[in-house]
Protein backbone atom coordinates (compact mmCIF):
# COMPACT_ATOMS: atom_id res chain seq x y z
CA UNK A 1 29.72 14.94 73.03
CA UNK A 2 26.30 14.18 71.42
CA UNK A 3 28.39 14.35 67.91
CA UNK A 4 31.03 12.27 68.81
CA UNK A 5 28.21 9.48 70.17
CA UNK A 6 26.36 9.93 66.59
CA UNK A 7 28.91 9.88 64.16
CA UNK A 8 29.77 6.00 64.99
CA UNK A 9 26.44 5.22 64.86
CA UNK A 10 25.75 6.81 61.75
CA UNK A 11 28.66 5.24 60.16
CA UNK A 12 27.76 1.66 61.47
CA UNK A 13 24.23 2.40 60.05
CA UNK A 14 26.11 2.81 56.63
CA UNK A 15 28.28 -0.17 56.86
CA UNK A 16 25.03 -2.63 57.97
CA UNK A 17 23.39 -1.07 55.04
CA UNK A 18 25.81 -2.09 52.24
CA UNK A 19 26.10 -5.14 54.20
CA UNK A 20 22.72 -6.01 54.17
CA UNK A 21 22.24 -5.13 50.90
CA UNK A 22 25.24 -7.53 49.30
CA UNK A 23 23.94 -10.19 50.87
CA UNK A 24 20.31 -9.58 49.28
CA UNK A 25 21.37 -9.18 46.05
CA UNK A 26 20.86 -7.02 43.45
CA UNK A 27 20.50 -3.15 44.26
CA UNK A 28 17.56 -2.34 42.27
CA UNK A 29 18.01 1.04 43.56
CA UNK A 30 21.47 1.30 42.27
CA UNK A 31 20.28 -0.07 39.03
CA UNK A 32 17.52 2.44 38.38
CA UNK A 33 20.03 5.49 39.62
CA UNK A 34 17.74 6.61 42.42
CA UNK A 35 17.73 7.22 46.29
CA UNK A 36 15.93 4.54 48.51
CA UNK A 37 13.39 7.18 49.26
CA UNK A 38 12.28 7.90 45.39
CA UNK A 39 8.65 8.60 45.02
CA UNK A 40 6.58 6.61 41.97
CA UNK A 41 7.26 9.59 39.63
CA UNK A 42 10.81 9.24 40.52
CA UNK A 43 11.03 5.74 39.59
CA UNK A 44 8.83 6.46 36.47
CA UNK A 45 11.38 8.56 35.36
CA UNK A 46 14.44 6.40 35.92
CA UNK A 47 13.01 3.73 34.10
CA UNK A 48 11.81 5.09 31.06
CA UNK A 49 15.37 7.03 30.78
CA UNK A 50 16.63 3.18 31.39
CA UNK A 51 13.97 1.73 29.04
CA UNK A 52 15.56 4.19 26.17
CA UNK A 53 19.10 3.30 26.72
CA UNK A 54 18.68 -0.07 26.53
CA UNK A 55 16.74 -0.08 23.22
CA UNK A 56 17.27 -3.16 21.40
CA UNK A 57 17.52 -1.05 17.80
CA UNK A 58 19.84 1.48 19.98
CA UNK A 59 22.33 -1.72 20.74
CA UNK A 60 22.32 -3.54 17.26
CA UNK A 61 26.07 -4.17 17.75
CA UNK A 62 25.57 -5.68 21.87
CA UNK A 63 22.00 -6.94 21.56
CA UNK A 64 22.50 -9.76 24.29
CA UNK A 65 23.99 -7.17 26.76
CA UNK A 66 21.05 -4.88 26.30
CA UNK A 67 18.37 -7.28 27.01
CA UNK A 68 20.42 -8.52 29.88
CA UNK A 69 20.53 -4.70 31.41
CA UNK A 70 16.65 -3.52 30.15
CA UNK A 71 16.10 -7.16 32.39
CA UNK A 72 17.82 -6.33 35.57
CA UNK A 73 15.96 -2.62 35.45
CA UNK A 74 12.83 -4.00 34.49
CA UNK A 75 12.89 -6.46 37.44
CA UNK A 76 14.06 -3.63 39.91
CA UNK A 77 11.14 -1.53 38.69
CA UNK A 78 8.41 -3.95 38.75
CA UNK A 79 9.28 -4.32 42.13
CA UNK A 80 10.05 -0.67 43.44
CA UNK A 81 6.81 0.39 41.76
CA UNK A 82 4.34 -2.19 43.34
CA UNK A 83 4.48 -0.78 47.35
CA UNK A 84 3.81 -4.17 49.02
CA UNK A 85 6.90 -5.89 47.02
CA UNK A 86 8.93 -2.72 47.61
CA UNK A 87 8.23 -3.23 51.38
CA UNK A 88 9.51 -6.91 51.37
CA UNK A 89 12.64 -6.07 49.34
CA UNK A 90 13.97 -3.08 51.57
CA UNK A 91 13.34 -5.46 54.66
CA UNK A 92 14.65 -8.79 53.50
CA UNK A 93 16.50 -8.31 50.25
CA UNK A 94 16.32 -9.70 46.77
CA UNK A 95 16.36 -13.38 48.03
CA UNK A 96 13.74 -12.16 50.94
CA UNK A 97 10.99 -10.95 47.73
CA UNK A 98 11.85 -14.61 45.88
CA UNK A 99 11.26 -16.46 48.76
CA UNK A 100 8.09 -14.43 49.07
CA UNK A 101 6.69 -15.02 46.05
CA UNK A 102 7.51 -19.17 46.02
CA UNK A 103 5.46 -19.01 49.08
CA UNK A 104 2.56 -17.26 47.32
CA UNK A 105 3.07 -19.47 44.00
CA UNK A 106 4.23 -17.08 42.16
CA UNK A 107 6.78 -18.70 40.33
CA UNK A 108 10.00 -18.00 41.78
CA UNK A 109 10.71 -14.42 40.58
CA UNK A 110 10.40 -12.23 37.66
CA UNK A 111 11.02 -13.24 34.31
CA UNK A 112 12.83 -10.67 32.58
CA UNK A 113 12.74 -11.99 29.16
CA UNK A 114 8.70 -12.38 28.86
CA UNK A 115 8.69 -8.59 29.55
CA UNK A 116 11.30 -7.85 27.16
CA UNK A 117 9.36 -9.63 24.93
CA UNK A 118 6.66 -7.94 25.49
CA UNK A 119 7.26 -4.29 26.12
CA UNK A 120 9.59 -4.76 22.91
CA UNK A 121 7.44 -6.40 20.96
CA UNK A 122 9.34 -9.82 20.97
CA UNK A 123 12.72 -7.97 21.19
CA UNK A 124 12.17 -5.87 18.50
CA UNK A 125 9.85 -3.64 18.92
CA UNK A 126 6.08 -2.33 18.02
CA UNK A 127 4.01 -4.18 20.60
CA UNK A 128 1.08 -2.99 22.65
CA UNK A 129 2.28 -3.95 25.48
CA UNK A 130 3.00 -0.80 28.14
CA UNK A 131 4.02 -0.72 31.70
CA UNK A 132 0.52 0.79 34.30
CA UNK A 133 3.19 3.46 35.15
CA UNK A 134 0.31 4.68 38.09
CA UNK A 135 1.14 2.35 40.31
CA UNK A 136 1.46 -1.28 41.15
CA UNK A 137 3.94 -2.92 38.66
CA UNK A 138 3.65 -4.24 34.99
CA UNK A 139 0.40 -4.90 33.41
CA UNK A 140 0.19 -5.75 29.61
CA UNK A 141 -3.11 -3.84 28.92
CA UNK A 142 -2.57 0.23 28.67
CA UNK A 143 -4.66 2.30 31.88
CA UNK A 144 -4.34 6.15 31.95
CA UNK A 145 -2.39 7.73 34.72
CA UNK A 146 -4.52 10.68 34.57
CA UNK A 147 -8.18 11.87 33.53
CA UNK A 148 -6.25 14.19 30.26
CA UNK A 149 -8.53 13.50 26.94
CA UNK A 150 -7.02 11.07 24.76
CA UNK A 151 -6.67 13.33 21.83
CA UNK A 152 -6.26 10.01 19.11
CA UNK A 153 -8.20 7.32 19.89
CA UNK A 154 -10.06 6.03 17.43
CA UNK A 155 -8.22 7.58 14.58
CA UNK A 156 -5.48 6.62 12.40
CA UNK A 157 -2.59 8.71 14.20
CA UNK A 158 -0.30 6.72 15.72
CA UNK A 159 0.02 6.84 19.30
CA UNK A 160 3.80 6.63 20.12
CA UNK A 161 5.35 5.53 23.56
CA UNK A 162 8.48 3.91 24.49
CA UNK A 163 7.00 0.59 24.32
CA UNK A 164 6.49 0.83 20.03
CA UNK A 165 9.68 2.77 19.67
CA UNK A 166 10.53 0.37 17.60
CA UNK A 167 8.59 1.18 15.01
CA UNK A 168 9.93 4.55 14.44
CA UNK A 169 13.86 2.78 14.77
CA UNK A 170 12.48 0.39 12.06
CA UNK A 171 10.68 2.87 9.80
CA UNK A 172 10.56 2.26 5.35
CA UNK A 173 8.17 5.29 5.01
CA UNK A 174 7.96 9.29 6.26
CA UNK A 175 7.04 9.83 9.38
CA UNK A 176 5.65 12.99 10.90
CA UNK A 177 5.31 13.04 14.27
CA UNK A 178 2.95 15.35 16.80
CA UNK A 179 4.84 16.54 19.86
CA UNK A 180 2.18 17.97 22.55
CA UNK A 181 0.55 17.74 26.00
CA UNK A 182 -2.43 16.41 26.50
CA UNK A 183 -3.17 19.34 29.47
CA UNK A 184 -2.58 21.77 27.62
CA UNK A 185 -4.96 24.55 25.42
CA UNK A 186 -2.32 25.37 22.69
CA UNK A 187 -2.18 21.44 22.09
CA UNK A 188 -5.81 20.89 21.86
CA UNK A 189 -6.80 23.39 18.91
CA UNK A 190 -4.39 21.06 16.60
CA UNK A 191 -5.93 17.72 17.61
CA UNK A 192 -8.79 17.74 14.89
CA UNK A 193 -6.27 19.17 11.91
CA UNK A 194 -3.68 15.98 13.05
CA UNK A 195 -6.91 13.75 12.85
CA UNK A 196 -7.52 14.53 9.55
CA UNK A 197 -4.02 14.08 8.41
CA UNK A 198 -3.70 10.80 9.57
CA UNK A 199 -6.83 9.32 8.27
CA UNK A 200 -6.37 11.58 4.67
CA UNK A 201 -2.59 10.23 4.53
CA UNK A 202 -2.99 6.79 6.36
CA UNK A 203 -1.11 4.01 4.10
CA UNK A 204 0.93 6.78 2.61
CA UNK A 205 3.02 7.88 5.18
CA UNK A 206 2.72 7.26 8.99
CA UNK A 207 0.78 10.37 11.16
CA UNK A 208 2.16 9.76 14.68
CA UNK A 209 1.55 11.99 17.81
CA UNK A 210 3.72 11.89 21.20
CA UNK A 211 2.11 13.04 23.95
CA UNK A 212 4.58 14.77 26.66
CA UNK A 213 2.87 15.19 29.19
CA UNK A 214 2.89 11.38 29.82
CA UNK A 215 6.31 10.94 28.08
CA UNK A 216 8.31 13.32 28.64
CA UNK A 217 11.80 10.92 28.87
CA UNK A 218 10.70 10.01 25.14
CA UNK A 219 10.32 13.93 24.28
CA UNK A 220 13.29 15.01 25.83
CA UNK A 221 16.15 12.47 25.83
CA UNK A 222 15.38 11.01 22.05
CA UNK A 223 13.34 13.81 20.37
CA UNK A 224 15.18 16.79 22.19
CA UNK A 225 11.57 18.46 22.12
CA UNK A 226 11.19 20.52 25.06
CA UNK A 227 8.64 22.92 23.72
CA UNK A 228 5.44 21.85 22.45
CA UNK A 229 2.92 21.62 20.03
CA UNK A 230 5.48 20.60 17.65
CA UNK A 231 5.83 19.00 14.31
CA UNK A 232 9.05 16.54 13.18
CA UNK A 233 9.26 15.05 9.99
CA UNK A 234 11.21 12.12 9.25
CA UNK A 235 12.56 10.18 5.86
CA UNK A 236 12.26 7.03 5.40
CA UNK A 237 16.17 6.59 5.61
CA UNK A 238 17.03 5.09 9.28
CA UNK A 239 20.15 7.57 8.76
CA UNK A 240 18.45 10.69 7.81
CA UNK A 241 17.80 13.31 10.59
CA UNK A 242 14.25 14.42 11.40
CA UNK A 243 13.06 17.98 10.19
CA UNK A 244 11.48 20.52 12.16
CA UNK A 245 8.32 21.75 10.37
CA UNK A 246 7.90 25.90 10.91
CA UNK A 247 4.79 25.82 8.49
CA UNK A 248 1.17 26.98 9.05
CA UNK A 249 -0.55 24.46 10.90
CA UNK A 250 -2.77 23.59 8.37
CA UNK A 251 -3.75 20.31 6.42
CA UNK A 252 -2.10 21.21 3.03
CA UNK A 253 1.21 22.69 4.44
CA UNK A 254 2.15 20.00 6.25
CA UNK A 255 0.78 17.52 3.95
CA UNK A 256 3.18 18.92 1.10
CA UNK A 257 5.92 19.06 3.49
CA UNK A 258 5.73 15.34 4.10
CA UNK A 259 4.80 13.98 1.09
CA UNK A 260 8.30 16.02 -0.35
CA UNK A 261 10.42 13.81 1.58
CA UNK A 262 8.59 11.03 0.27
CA UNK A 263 11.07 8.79 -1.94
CA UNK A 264 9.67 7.74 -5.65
CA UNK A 265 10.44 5.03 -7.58
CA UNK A 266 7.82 5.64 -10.45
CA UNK A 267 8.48 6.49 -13.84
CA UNK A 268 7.21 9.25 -16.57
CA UNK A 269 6.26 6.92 -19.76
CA UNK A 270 4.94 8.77 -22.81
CA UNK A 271 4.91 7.92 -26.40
CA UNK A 272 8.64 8.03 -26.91
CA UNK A 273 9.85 6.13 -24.17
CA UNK A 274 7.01 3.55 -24.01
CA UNK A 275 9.00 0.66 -25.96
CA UNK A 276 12.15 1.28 -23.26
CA UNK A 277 9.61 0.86 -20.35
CA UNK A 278 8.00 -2.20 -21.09
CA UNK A 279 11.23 -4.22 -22.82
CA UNK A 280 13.13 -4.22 -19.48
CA UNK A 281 15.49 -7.22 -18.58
CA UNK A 282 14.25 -7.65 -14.76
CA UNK A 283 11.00 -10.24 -14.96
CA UNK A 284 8.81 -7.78 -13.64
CA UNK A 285 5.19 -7.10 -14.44
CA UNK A 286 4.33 -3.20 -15.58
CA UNK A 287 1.43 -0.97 -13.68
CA UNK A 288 0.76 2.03 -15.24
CA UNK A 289 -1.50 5.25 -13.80
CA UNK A 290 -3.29 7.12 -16.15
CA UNK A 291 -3.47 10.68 -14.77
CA UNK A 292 -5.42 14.19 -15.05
CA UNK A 293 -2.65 15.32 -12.40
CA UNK A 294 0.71 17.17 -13.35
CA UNK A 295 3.01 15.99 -10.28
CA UNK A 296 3.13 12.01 -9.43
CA UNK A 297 0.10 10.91 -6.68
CA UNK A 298 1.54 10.24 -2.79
CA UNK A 299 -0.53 6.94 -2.75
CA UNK A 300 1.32 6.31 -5.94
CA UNK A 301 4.72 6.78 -4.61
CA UNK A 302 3.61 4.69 -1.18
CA UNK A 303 2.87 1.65 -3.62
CA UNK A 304 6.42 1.94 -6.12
CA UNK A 305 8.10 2.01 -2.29
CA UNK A 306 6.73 -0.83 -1.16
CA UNK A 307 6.32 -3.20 -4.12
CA UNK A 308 9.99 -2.24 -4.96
CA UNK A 309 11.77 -5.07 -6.59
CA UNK A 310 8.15 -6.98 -7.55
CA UNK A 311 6.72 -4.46 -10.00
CA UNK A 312 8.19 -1.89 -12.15
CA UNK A 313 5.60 1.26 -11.75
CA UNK A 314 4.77 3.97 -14.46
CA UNK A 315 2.62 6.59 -14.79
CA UNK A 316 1.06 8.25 -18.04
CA UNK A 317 -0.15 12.23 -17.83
CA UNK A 318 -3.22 12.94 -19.26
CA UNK A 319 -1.57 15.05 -22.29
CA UNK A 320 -0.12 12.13 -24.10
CA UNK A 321 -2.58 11.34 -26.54
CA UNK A 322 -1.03 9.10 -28.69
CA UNK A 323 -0.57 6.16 -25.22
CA UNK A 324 -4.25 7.28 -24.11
CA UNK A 325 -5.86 6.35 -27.53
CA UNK A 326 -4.06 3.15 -27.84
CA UNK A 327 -4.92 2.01 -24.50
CA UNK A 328 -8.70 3.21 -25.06
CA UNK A 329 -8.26 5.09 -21.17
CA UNK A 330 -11.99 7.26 -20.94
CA UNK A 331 -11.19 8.45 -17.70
CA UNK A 332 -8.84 9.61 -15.31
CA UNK A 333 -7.71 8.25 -13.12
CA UNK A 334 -7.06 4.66 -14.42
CA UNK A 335 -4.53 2.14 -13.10
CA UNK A 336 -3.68 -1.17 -14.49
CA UNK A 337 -1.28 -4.07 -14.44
CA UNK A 338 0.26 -4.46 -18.23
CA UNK A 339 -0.39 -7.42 -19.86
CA UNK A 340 0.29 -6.79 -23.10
CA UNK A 341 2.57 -4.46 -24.24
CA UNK A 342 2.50 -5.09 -27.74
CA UNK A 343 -1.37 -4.74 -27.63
CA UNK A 344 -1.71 -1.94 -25.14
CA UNK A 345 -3.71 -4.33 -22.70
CA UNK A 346 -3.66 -4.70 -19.03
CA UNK A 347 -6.33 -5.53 -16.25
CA UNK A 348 -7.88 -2.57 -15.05
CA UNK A 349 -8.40 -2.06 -11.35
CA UNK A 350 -11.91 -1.09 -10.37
CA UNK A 351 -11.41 -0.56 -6.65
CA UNK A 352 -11.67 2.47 -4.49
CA UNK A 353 -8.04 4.03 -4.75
CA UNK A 354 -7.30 2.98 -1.43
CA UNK A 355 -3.80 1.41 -0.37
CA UNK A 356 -4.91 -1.44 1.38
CA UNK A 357 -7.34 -2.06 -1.65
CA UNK A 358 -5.08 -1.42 -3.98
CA UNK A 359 -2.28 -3.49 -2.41
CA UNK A 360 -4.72 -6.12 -2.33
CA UNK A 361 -5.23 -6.04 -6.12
CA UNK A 362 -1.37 -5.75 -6.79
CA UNK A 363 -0.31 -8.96 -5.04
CA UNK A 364 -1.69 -10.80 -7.00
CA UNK A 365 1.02 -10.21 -10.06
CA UNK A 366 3.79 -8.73 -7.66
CA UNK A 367 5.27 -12.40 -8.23
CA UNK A 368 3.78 -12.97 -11.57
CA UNK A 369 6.46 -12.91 -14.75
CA UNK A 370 5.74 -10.86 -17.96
CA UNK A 371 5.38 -12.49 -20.96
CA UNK A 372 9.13 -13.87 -21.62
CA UNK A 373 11.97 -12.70 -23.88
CA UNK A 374 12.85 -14.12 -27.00
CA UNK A 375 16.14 -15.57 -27.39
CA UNK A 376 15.97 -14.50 -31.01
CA UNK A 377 17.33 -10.70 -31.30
CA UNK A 378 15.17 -8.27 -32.96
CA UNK A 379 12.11 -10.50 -32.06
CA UNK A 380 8.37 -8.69 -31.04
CA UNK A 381 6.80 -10.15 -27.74
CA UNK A 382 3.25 -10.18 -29.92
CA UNK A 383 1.48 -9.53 -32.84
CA UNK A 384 1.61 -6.19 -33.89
CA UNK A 385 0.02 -4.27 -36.43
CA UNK A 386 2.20 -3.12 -39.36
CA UNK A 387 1.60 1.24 -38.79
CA UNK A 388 4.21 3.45 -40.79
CA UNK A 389 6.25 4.11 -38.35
CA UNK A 390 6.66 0.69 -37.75
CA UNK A 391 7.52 -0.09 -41.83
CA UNK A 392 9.90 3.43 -41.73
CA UNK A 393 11.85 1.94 -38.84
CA UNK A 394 12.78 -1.79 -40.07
CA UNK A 395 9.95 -3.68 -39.67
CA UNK A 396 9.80 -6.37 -43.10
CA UNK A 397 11.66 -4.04 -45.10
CA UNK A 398 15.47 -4.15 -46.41
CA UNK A 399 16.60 -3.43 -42.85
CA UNK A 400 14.79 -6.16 -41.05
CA UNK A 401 17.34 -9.39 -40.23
CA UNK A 402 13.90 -11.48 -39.71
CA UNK A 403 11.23 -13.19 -41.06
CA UNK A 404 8.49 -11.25 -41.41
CA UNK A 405 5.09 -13.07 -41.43
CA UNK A 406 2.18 -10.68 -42.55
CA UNK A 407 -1.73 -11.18 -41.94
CA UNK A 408 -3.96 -9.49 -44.20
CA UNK A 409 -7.39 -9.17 -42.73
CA UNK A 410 -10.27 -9.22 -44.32
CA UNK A 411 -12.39 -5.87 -44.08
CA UNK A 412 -15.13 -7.37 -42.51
CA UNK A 413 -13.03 -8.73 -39.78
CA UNK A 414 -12.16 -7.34 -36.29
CA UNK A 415 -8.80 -7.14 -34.66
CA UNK A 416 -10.49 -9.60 -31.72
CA UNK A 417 -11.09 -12.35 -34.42
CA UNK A 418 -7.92 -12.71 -35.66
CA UNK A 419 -5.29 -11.46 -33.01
CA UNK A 420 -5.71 -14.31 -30.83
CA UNK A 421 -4.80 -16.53 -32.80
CA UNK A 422 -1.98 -14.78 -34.42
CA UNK A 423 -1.12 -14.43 -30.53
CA UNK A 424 -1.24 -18.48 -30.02
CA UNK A 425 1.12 -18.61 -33.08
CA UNK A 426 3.87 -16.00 -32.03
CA UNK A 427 4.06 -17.67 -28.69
CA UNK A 428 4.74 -21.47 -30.50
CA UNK A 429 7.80 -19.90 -32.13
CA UNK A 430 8.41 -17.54 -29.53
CA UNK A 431 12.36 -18.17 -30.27
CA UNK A 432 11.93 -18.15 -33.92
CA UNK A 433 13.44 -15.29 -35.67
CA UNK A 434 10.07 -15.01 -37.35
CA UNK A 435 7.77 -11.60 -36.19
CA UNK A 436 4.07 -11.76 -36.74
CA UNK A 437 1.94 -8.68 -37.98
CA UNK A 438 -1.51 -7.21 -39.31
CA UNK A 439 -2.99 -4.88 -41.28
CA UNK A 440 -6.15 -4.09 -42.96
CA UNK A 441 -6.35 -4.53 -46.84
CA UNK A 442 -7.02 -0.23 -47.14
CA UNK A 443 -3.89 0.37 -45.40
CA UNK A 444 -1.64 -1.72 -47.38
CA UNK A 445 -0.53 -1.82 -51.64
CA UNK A 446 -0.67 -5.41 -51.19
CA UNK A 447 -1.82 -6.21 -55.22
CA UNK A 448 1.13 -4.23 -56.67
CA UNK A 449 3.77 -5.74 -54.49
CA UNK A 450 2.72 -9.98 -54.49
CA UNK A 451 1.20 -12.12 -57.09
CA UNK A 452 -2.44 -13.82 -56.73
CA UNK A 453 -3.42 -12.77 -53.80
CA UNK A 454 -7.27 -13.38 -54.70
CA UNK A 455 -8.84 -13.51 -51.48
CA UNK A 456 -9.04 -12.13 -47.76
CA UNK A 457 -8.22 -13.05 -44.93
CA UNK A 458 -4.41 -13.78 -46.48
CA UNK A 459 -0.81 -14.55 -45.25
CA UNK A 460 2.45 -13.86 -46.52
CA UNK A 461 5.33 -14.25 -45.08
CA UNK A 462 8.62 -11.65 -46.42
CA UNK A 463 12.29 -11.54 -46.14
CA UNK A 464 12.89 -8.11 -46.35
CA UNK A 465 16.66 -8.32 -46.69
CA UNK A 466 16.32 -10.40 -49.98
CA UNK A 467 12.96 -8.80 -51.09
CA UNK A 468 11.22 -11.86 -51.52
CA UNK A 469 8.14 -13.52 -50.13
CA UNK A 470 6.43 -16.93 -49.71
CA UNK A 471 2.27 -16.42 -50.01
CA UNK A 472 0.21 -19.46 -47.80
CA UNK A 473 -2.02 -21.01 -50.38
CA UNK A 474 -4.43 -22.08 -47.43
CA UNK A 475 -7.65 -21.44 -45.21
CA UNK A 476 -5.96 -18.99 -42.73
CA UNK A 477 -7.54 -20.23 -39.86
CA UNK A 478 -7.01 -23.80 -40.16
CA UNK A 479 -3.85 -23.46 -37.66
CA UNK A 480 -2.22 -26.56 -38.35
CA UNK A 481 -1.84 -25.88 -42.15
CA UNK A 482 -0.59 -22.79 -41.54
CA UNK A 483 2.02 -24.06 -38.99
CA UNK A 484 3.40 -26.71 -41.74
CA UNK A 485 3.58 -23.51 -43.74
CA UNK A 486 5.98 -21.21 -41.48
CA UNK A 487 7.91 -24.52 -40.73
CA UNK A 488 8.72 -24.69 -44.42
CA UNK A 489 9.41 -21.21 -44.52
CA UNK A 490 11.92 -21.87 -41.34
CA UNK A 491 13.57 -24.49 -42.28
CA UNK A 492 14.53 -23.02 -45.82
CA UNK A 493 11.93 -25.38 -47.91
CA UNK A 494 9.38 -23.03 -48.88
CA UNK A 495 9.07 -21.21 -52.57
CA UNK A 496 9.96 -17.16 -52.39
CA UNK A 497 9.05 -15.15 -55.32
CA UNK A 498 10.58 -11.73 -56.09
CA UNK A 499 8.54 -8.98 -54.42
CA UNK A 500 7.04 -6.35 -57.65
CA UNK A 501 7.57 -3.05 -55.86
CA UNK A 502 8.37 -1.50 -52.54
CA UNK A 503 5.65 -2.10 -49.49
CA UNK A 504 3.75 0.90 -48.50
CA UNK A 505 1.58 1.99 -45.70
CA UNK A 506 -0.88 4.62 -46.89
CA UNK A 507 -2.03 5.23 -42.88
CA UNK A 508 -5.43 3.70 -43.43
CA UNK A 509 -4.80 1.71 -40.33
CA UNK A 510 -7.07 0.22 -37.65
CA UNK A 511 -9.01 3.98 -36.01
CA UNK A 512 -9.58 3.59 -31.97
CA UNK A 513 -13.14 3.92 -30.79
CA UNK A 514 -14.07 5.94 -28.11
């Protein structure tokens, strides 16, 4: 009998329930997937599980829908958590809690989309913001559930949650990540070695640690880490699957192991490949590193990454001679921004080789343009001095289709007296078919190849194709003279006389000083 009396009752219990709950509203237990009896670690759980699936950079395709749903379980949570709401809902409903919290000037409700906005960092992750997941709803300051030892603050390891997941979805760098628990020994005796990696990698790749002991939904249902300490490393690429480090846990292992996945957009220049390296198409400046090292520097690879598209990034080992001496590098390492190719000049960065420093120093021509390119083929973007190799490959001899205007320096001149201005004249007839060169009077048989050349400082300026040559009767450095000059020579009006013998460069150039 007492069975058939209960069963009635029991199922008129259920059917008051449901209809109770309908005409609250929402059923934020439903939402979170959890029995109206769930504990606060319960609800903890359910959430963050929620908090995952709803992702905004998980739902790229239904964006709308997921902020809608992370929302709903948001609201349901903020309320289930705090025990004094949670008491008012499961009496008197959804509309029961609303009409609570007019009363107490509270505004009418939750607002889902200020703590999307927050806990996503403005919908998109990498915010602060965190939920006080001991108790007593949303807060947007972070409190410790427990008394465990923050094992990275004050460091440059990134301290990854749920709330700056974001970041990770949203990564351009390598990221290798620190999987442990905060209670636990094993975990502990690695805490100092992943201290030191982020601070000796920071700027160069990101250091990150997850602790599981406080998230263990982030561990488990996105990571698939179950056993920790562990180390993941990620590529930059959004697509690319992490990799599971089984290295010694130690500083250079791991460091290697990183850095390898790091991607590199600088190039190898040497002596031969120089000329193709600085004559590119693309309006970007040059930066070259001068190195003692034999394999290309992380923070190195960190800058050509993120300045891609702004600068064009080389680097110069220490064994080629031949680009040290013309670019008078003393010491190792040295970085510059190319100014000059044609003179093997730049502005040399003095700072501590730092990436924010360094970065600092690099804006400041990532949206600069390089000197710009002739329209005239075959033309030089400078003065340049007339070496052998130069005179064996075309330059004002038989094979050269242009003008070739030739400055004979005196031999008690220096280069710094006299390139400038040949500098200021190459860039007036920048689209001239007319190139501009030096040389000192040792290096060159100027007497036995043109007539009266008396005195020094002198200018000539030679068609190589027909052999000939036009000599500028005037005081060199009176610029306007010489100008009238080389616009007789363009426009066809200028004398040429026969040249008496073939040019020749006896390789008594201009010697670097050290």
């Amino acid at each position: 009998m007492p069975l058939k009396v209960n069963l009635p009752l029991k199922i008129l219990a259920l059917a008051l329930s449901v209809f109770i709950t309908a005409l609250a509203g929402e059923d934020y237990y439903r939402l979170l997937g959890v029995q109206r009896n769930a504990d606060e670690t319960t609800l903890k759980r359910a959430f963050k599980k929620l908090a995952l699936k709803y992702h905004p950079d998980k739902n790229k395709d239904n964006s709308e829908k997921a902020k809608e749903m992370f929302a709903k379980v948001a609201n349901a949570y903020e309320v289930l958590s705090d025990p004094e709401k949670r008491r008012i809902y499961d009496h008197h409903g959804e509309e029961g809690l609303n009409q609570h919290q007019q009363q107490q000037n509270h505004g009418g409700g939750f607002h889902g989309e200020d703590v999307f906005s927050q806990f996503f960092g403005g919908g998109f992750g990498g915010g602060g913001f965190r939920f006080n997941f001991g108790g007593g709803g949303f807060h947007g300051h972070h409190q410790q559930q427990d008394q465990h030892e923050d094992f990275f603050a004050q460091s440059d390891v990134f301290q990854f949650n749920i709330g700056n997941l974001g970041k990770f979805y949203r990564r351009h760098e390598v990221w290798a990540i620190f999987f442990y628990k905060s209670n636990e020994r094993e975990s502990k005796g690695y805490k100092d070695l992943w201290r030191e990696l982020g601070e000796k990698l920071y700027g160069i790749i990101t250091v990150a640690a997850v602790n599981c002991h406080e998230e263990e939904e982030l561990c488990h249902d996105e990571f698939s880490v179950y056993d920790v300490p562990k180390v993941k490393v990620f590529p930059a690429s959004i697509q690319s699957e992490g990799l599971i480090y089984n290295g010694g846990m130690n500083y250079n292992e791991i460091a290697n192991f990183a850095i390898a996945q790091m991607e590199n957009f600088v190039r190898i220049v040497n002596s031969g490949n120089y000329e193709d390296f600085t004559k590119g198409n693309d309006d970007k400046l040059r930066v070259i590193l001068f190195t003692a090292r034999k394999t290309t520097p992380p923070l190195l690879k960190a800058l050509s990454k993120e300045l891609k598209g702004k600068l064009i990034f080389g680097e110069v080992r220490q064994t080629d001679h031949g680009l040290i001496q013309k670019f008078k590098v003393d010491k190792f390492p040295t970085f510059l921004v190319l100014t000059d190719p044609t003179l093997y000049t730049g502005v040399v960065y003095e700072g501590a080789f730092k990436k924010d420093q360094m970065m600092k120093f690099l804006r400041e021509y990532a949206y600069q343009k390089p000197k710009r390119i002739s329209k005239s083929a075959n033309k030089n973007t400078g003065p340049q001095e007339l070496t052998l190799e130069r005179l064996r490959d075309k330059s004002c001899n038989e094979r050269d289709p242009t003008i070739c205007l030739l400055y004979i320096a005196n031999p008690t001149e220096t280069p710094e007296q006299y390139i400038p201005r040949l500098q200021a004249l190459s860039e007036t007839y920048f689209d001239d078919p007319l190139n501009f060169y030096y040389v000192t009077p040792t290096a060159i048989n100027y007497n036995t190849v043109f007539d009266e050349i008396y005195g020094l400082p002198s200018v000539v300026v030679i068609k190589g194709k027909r052999r000939s040559y036009s000599r500028f009767d005037g005081d060199v450095t009176q610029d306007e003279k010489l100008k009238d000059f080389i616009d007789q020579t363009l426009s066809g009006s200028s004398t040429f006389h026969r040249m008496k013998g073939e040019l020749l460069i006896n390789g008594g150039g201009f010697k670097d000083e050290f």
